[in-house]
C-alpha atoms as a PDB file:
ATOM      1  CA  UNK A   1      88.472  82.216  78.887  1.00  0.00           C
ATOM      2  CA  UNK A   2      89.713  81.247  82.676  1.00  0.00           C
ATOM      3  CA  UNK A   3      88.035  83.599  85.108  1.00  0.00           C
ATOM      4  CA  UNK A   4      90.800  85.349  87.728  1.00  0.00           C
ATOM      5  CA  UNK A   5      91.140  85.080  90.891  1.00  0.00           C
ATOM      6  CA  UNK A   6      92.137  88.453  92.133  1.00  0.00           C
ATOM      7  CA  UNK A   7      93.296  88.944  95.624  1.00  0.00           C
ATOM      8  CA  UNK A   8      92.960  92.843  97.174  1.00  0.00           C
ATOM      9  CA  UNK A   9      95.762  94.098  99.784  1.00  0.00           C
ATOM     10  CA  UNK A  10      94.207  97.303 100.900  1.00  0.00           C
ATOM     11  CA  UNK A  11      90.684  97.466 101.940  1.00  0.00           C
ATOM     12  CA  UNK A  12      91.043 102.006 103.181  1.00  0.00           C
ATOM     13  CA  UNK A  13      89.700 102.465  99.736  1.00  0.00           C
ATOM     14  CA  UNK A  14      86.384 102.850  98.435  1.00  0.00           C
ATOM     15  CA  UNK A  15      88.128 101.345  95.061  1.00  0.00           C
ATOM     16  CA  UNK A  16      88.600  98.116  96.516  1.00  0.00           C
ATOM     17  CA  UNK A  17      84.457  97.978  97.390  1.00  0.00           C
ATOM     18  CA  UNK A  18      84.181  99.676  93.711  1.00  0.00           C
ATOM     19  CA  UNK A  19      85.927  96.933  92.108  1.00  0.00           C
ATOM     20  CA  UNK A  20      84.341  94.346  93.689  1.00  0.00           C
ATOM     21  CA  UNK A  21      81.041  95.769  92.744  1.00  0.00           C
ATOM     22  CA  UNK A  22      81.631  95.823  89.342  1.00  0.00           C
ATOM     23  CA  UNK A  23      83.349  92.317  89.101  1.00  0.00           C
ATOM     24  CA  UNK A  24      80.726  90.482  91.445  1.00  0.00           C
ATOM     25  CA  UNK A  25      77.514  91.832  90.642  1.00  0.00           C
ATOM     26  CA  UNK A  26      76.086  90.571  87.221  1.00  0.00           C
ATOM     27  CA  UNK A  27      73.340  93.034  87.507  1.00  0.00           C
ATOM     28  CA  UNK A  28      75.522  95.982  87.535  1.00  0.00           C
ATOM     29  CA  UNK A  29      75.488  98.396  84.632  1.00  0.00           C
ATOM     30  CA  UNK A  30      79.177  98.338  83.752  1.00  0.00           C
ATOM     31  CA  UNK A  31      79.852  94.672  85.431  1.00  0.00           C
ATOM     32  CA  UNK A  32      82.992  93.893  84.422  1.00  0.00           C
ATOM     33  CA  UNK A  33      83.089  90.491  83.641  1.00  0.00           C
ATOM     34  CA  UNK A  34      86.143  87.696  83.183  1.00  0.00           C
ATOM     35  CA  UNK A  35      87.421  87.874  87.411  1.00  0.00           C
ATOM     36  CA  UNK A  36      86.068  87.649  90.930  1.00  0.00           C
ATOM     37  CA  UNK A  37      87.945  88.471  94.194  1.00  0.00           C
ATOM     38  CA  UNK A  38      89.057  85.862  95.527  1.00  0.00           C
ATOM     39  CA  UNK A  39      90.452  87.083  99.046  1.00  0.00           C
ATOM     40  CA  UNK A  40      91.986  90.172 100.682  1.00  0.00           C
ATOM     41  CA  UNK A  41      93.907  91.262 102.890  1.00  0.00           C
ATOM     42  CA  UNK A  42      93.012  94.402 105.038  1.00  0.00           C
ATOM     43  CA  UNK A  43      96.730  96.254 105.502  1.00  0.00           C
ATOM     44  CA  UNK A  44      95.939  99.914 106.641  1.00  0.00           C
ATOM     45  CA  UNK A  45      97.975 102.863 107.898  1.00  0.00           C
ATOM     46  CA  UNK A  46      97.056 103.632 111.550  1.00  0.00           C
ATOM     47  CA  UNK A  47      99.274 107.135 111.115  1.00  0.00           C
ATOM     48  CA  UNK A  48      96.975 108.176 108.579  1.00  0.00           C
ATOM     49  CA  UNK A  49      93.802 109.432 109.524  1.00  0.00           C
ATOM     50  CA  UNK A  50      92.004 108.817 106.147  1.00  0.00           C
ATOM     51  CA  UNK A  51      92.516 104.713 106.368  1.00  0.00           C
ATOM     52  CA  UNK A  52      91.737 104.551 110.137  1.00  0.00           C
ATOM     53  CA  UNK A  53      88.777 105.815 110.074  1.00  0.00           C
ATOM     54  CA  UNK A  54      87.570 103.830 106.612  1.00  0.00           C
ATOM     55  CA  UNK A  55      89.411 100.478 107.393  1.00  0.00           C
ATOM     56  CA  UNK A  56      86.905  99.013 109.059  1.00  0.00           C
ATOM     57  CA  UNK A  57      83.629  99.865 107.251  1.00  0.00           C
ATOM     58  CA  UNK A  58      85.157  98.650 104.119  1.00  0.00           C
ATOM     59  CA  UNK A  59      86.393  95.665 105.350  1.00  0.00           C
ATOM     60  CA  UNK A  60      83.129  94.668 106.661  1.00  0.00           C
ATOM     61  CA  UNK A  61      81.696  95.968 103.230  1.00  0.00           C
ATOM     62  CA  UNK A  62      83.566  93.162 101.242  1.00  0.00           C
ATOM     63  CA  UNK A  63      82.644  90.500 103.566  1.00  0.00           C
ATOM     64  CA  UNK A  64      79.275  91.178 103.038  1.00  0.00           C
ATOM     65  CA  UNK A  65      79.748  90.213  99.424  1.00  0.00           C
ATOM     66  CA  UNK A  66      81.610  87.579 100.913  1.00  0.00           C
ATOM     67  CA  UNK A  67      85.109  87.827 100.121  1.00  0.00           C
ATOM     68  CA  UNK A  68      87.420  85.858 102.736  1.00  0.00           C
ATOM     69  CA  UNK A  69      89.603  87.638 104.903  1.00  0.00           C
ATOM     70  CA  UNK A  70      93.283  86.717 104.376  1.00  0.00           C
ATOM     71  CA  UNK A  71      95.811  86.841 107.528  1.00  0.00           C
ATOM     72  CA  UNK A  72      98.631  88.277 105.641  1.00  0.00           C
ATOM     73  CA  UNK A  73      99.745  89.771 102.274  1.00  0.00           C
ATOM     74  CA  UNK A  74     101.878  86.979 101.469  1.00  0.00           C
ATOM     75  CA  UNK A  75      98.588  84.410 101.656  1.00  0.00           C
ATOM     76  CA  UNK A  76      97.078  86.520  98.971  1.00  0.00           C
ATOM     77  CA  UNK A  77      99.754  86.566  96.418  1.00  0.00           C
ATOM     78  CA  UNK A  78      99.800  82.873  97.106  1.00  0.00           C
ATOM     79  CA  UNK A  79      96.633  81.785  96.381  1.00  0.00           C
ATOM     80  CA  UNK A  80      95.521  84.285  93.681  1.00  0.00           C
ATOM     81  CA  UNK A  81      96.217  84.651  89.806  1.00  0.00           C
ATOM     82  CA  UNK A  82      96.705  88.455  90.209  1.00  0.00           C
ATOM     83  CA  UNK A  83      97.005  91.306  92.439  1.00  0.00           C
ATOM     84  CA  UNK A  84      95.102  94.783  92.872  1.00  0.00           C
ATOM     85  CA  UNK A  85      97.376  96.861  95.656  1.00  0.00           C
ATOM     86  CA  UNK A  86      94.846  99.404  96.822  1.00  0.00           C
ATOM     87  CA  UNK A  87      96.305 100.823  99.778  1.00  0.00           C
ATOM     88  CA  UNK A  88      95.619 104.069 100.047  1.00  0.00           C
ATOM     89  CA  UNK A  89      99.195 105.269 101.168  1.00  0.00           C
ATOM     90  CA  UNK A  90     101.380 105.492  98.362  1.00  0.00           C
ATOM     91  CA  UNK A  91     103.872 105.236 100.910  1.00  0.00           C
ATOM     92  CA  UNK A  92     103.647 102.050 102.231  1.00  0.00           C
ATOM     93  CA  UNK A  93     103.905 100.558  98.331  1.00  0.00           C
ATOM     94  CA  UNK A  94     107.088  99.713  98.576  1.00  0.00           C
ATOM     95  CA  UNK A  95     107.378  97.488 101.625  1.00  0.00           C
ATOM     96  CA  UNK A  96     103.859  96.205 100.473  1.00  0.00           C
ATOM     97  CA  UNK A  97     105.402  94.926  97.164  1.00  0.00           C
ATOM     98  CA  UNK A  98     107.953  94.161  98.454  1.00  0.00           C
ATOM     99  CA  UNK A  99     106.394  91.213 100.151  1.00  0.00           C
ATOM    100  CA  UNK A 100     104.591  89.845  97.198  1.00  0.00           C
ATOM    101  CA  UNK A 101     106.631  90.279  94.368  1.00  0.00           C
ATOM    102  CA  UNK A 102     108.423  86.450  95.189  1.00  0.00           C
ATOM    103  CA  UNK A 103     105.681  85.047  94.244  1.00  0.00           C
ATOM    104  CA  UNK A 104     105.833  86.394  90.035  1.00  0.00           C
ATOM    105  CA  UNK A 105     102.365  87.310  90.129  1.00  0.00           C
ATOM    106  CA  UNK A 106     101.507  90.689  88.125  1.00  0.00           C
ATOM    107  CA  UNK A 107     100.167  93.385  90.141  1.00  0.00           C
ATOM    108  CA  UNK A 108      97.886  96.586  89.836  1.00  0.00           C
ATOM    109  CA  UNK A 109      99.465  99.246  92.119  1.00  0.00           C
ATOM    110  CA  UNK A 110      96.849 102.139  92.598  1.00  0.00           C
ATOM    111  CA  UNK A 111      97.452 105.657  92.322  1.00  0.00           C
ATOM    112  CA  UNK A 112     100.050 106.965  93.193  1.00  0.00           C
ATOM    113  CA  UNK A 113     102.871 103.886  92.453  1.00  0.00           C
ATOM    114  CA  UNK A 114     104.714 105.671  95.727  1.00  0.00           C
ATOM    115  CA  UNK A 115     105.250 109.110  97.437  1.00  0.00           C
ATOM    116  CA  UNK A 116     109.007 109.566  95.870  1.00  0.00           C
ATOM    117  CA  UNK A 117     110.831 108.588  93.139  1.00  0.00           C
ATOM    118  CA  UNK A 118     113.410 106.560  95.245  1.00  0.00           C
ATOM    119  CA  UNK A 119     110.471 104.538  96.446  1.00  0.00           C
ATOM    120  CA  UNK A 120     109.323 104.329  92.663  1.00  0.00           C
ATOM    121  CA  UNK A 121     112.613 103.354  91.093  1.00  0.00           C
ATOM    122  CA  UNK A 122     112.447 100.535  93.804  1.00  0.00           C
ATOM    123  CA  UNK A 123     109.485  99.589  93.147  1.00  0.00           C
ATOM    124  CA  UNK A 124     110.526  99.212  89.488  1.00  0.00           C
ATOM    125  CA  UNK A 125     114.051  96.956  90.469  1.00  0.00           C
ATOM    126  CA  UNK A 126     112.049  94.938  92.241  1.00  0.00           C
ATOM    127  CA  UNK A 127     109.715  94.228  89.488  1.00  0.00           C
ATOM    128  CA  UNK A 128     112.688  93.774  87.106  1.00  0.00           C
ATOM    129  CA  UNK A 129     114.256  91.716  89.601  1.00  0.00           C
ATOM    130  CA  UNK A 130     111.907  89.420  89.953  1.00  0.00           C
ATOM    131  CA  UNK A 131     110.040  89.583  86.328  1.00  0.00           C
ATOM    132  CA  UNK A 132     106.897  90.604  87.679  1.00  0.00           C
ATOM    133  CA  UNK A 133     104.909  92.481  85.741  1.00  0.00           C
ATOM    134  CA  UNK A 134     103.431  95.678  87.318  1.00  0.00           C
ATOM    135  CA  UNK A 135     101.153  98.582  86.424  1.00  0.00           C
ATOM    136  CA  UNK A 136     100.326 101.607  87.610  1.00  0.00           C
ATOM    137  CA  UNK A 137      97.216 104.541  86.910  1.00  0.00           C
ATOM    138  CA  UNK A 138      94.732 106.982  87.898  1.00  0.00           C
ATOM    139  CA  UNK A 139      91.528 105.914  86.517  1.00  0.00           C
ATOM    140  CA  UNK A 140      91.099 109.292  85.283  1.00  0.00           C
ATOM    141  CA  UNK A 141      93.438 108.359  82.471  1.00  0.00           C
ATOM    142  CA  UNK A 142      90.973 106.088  81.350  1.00  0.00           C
ATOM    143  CA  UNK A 143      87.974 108.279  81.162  1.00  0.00           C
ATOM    144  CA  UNK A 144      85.304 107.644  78.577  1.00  0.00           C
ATOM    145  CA  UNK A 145      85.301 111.335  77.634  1.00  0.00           C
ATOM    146  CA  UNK A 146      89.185 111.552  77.133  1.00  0.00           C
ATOM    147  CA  UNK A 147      89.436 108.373  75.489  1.00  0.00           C
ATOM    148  CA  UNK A 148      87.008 108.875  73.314  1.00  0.00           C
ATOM    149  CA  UNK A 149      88.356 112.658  72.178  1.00  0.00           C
ATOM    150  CA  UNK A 150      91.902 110.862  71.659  1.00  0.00           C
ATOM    151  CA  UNK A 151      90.980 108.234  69.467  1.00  0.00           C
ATOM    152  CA  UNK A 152      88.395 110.476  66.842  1.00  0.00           C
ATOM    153  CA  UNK A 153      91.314 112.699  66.403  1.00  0.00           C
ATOM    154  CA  UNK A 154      94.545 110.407  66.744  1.00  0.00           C
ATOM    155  CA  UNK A 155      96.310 112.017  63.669  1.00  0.00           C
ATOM    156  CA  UNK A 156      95.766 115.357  64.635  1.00  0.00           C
ATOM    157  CA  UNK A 157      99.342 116.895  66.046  1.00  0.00           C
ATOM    158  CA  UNK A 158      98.432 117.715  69.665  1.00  0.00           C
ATOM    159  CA  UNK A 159     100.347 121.012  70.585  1.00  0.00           C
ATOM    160  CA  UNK A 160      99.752 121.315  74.025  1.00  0.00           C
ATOM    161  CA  UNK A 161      96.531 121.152  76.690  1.00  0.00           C
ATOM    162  CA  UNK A 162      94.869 122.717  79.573  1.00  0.00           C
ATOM    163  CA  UNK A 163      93.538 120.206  82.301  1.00  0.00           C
ATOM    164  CA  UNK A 164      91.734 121.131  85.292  1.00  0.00           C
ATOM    165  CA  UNK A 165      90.098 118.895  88.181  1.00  0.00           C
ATOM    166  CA  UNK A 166      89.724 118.681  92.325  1.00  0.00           C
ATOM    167  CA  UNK A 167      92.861 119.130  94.093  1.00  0.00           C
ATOM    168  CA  UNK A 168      92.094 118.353  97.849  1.00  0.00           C
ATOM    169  CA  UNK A 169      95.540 118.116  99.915  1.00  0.00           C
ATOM    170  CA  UNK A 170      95.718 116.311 102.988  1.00  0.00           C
ATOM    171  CA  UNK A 171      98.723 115.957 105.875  1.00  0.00           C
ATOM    172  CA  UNK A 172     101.011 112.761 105.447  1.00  0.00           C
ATOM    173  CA  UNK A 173     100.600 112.943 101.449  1.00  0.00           C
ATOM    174  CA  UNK A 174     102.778 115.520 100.079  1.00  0.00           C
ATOM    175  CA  UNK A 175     101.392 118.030  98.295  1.00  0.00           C
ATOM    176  CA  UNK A 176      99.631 116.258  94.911  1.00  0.00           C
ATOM    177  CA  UNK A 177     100.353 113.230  95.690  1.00  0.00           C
ATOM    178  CA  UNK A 178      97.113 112.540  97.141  1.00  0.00           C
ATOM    179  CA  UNK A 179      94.371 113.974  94.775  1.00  0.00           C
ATOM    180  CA  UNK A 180      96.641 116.307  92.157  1.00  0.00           C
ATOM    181  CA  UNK A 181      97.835 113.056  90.253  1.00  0.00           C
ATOM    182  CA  UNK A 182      94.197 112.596  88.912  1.00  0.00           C
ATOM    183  CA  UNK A 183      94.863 115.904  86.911  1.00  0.00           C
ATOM    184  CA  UNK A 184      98.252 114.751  86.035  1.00  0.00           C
ATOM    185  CA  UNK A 185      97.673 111.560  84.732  1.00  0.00           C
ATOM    186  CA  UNK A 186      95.002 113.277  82.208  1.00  0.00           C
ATOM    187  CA  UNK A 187      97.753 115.734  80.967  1.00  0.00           C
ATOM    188  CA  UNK A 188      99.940 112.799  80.647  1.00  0.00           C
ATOM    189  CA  UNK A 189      97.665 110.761  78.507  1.00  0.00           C
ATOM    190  CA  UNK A 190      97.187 113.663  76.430  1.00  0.00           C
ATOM    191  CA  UNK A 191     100.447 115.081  75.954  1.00  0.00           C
ATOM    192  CA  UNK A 192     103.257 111.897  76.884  1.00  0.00           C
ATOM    193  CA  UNK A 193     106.409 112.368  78.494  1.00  0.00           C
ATOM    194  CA  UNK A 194     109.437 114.779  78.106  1.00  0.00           C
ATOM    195  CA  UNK A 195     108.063 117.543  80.882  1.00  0.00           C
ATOM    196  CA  UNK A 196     110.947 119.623  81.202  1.00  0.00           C
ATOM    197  CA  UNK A 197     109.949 123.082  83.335  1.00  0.00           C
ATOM    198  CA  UNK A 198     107.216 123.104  85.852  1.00  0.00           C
ATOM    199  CA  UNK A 199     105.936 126.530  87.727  1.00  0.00           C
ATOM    200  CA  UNK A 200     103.401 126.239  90.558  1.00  0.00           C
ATOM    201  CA  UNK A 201     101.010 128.637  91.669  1.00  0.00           C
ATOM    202  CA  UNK A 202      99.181 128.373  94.932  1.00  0.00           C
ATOM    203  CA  UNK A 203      96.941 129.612  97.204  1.00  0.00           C
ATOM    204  CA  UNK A 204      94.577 128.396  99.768  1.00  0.00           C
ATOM    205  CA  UNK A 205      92.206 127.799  97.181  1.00  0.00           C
ATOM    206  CA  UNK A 206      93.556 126.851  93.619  1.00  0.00           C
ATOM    207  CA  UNK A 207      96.765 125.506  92.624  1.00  0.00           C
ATOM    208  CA  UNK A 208      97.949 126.739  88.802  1.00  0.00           C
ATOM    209  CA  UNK A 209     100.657 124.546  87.468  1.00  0.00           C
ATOM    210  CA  UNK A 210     102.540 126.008  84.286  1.00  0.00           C
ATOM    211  CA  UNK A 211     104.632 123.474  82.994  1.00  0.00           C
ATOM    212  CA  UNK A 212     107.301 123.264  79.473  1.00  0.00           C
ATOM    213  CA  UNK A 213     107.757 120.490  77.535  1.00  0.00           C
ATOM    214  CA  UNK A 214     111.241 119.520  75.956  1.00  0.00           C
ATOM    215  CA  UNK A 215     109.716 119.691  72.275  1.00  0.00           C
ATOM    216  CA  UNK A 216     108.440 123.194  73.594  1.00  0.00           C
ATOM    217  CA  UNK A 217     104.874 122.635  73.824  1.00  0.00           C
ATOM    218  CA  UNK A 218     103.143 124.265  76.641  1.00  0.00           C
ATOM    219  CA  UNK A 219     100.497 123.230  78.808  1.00  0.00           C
ATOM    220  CA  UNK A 220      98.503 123.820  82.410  1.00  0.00           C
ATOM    221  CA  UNK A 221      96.673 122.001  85.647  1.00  0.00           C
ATOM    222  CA  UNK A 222      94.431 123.861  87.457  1.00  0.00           C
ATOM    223  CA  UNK A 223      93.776 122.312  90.789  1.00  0.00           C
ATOM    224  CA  UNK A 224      90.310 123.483  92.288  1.00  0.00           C
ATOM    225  CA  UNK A 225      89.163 123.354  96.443  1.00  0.00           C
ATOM    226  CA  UNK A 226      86.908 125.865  96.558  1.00  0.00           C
ATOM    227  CA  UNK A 227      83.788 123.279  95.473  1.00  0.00           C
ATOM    228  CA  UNK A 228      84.254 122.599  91.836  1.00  0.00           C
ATOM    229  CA  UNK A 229      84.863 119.403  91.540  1.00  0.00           C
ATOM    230  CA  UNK A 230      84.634 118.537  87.700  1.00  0.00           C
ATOM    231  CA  UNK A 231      87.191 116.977  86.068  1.00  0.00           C
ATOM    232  CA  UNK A 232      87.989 118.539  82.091  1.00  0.00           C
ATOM    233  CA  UNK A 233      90.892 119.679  79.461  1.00  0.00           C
ATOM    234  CA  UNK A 234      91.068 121.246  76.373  1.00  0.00           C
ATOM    235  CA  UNK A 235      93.454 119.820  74.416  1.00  0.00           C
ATOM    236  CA  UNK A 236      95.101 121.942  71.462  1.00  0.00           C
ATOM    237  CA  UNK A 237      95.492 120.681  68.586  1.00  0.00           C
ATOM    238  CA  UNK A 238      97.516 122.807  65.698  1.00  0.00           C
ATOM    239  CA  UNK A 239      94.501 123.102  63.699  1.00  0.00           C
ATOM    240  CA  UNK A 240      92.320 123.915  66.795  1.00  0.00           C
ATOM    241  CA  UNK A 241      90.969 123.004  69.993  1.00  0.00           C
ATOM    242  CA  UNK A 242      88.466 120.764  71.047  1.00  0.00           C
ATOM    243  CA  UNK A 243      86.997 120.192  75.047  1.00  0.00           C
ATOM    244  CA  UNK A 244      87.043 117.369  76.832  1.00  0.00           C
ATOM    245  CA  UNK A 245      83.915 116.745  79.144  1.00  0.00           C
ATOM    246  CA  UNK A 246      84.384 114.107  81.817  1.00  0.00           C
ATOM    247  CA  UNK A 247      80.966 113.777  82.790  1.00  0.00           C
ATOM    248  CA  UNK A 248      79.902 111.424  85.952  1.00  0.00           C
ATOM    249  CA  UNK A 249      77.024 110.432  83.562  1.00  0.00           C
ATOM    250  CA  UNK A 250      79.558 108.741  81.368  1.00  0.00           C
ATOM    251  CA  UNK A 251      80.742 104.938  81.683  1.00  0.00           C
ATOM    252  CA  UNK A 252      82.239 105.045  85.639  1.00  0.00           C
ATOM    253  CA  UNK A 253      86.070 105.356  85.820  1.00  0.00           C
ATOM    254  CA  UNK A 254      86.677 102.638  87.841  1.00  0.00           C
ATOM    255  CA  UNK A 255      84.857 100.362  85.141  1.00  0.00           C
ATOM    256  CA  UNK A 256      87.203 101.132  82.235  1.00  0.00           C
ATOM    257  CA  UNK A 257      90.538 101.132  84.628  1.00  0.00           C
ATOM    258  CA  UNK A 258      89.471  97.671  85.588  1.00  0.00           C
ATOM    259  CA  UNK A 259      89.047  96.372  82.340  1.00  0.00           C
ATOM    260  CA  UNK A 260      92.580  98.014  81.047  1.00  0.00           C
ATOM    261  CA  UNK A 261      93.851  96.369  84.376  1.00  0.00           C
ATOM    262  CA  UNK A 262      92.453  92.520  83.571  1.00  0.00           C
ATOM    263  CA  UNK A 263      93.560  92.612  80.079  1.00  0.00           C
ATOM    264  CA  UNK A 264      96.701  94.024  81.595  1.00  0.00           C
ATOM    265  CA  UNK A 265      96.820  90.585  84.027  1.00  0.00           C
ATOM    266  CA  UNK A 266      95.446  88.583  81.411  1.00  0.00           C
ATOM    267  CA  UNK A 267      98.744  89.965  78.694  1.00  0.00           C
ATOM    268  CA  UNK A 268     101.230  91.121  81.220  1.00  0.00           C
ATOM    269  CA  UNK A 269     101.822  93.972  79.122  1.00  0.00           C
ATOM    270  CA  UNK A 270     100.888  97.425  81.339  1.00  0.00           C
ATOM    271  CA  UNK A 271      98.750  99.873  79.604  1.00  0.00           C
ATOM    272  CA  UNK A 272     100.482 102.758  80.895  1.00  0.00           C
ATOM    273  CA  UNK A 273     104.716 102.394  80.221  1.00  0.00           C
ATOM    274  CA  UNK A 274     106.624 102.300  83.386  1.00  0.00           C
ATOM    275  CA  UNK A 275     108.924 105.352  81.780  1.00  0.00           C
ATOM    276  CA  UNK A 276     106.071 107.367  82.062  1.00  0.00           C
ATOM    277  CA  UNK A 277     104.423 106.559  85.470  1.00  0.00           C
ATOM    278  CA  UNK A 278     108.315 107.268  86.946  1.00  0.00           C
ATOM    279  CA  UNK A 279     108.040 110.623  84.908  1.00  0.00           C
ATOM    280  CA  UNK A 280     104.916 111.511  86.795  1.00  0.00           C
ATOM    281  CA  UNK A 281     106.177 110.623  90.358  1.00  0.00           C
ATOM    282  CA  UNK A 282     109.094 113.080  89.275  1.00  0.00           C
ATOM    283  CA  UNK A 283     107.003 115.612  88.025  1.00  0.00           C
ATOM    284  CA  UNK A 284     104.868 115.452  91.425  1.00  0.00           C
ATOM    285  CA  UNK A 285     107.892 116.143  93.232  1.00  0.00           C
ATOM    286  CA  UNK A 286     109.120 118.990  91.021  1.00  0.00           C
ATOM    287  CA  UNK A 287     105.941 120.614  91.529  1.00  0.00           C
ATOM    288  CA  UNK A 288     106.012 120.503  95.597  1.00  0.00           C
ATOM    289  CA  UNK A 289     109.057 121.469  95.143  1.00  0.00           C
ATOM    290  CA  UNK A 290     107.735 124.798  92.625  1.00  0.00           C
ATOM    291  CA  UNK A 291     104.638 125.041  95.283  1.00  0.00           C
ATOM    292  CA  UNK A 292     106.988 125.620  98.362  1.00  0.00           C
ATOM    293  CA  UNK A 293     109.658 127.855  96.943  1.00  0.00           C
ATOM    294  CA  UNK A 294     107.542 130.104  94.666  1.00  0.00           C
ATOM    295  CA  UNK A 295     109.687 129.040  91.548  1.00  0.00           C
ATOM    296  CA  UNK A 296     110.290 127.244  88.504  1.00  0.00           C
ATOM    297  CA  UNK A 297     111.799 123.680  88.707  1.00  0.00           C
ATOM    298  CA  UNK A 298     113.188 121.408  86.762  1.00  0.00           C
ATOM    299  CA  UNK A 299     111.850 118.391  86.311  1.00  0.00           C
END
């Protein structure tokens, strides 16, 4: 099988040095073989104090592996067989992708696929536009622990679930855009789309997020920032309930997203239907919406 050449646009991640760890070193545990990097291109948001300040360090971090520095975005989609957008801004997605989809080539957009749904839904046209296919996921979504509960009880009806995990909030992402969506994508993958009702309650410690599905099924997120920072659900099944244990000792994250993301670039097919990664933008926005009001929203 051809080995990929990925390019990387978007080095204010430590998932662009986790990738490249996995794909480039032979001797790591989970090395995920069948692609190498095969340039990048920094990007950045100087307005945002969390890619400052990590820009540089993990630029120099790749070259040290040595992946070539490209001068723009454009040179990358040019000269690679597939894309990984890391930026850490959702909200620079847009013009980002905007930039490479010309050149066909399917692209990974990291978590989240943009800060609103107008940006999403652009995204989307774009990709349509230009028949480019594009994915978009939390790696949380592909957790050994969750997978593996799914899949020993896929024909068990699945009534609703209770999901819990970190929920740091930082200025310039709204609300759970920036670390809630791990959470969300779990409930997601557990319970699909059709979210109808969503009621958020916050403090400066915990978010609780109460949320109705169409079909009537009921589920929770509890967002934690008071030092627990375990991810976990409990997903209820109508014959019972079983727990879900993401533990760190487990197969990493990034590992099994990157291997859902390679046979994504190697099929074109994403793992994760467009439909629903619109729903969850949506659903991020109801719930800001819920968290500054004090109310339920629709989603």
């Amino acid at each position: 099988m051809k080995r990929l050449k990925l390019g990387i646009i978007g080095l204010d991640t430590s998932h662009a040095v986790a990738f490249i760890r996995l794909l480039h070193d032979e001797k790591e545990n989970h090395h995920v073989a069948g692609a190498r990097v095969a340039l990048a291109f920094p990007g950045g948001s100087p307005h945002l104090p969390i890619s400052r300040e990590r820009l540089e360090g993990f630029t120099a971090e790749l070259m040290s592996h040595p992946v070539p520095i490209a001068k723009t975005m454009e040179e990358v989609a040019e000269k690679s067989d597939a894309i990984l957008l890391e930026s850490v801004d959702g909200g620079v997605h847009l013009e980002q992708f905007r930039k490479i989809v010309p050149y066909r080539k399917p692209v990974f957009i990291d978590k989240p696929l943009a800060l609103t749904s107008h940006d999403a839904e652009q995204i989307v046209l774009l990709a349509k536009q230009y028949n480019t296919p594009i994915m978009s996921s939390s790696a949380l979504r592909f957790a050994e622990g969750l997978t593996t509960t799914l899949q020993k009880n896929y024909n068990r009806e699945i009534i609703g679930a209770d999901c819990f995990g970190p929920m740091e909030i930082i200025e310039d992402q709204p609300g759970l855009f920036w670390y809630g969506i791990h959470t969300i994508e779990m409930l997601y993958t557990i319970m699909g789309c059709g979210a109808k009702r969503i009621q958020s309650i916050s403090n400066q410690n915990h978010d609780v997020l109460q949320v109705i599905w169409k079909d009537g099924r009921m589920a929770t997120i509890r967002g934690n920032r008071a030092g627990n920072n375990q991810f976990g659900a409990i997903i209820h099944y109508k014959d019972g309930s079983e727990f879900v244990e993401i533990s760190p000792k487990a197969k990493p994250y990034y590992a099994s997203l990157l291997e859902e993301a390679l046979a994504f670039f190697r099929e074109g097919k994403t793992r994760v239907s467009i439909d629903e990664t619109l729903e969850i933008i949506r659903f991020m926005e109801a719930a800001n919406r819920s968290r500054e009001i004090d109310e339920m929203v629709f989603i």
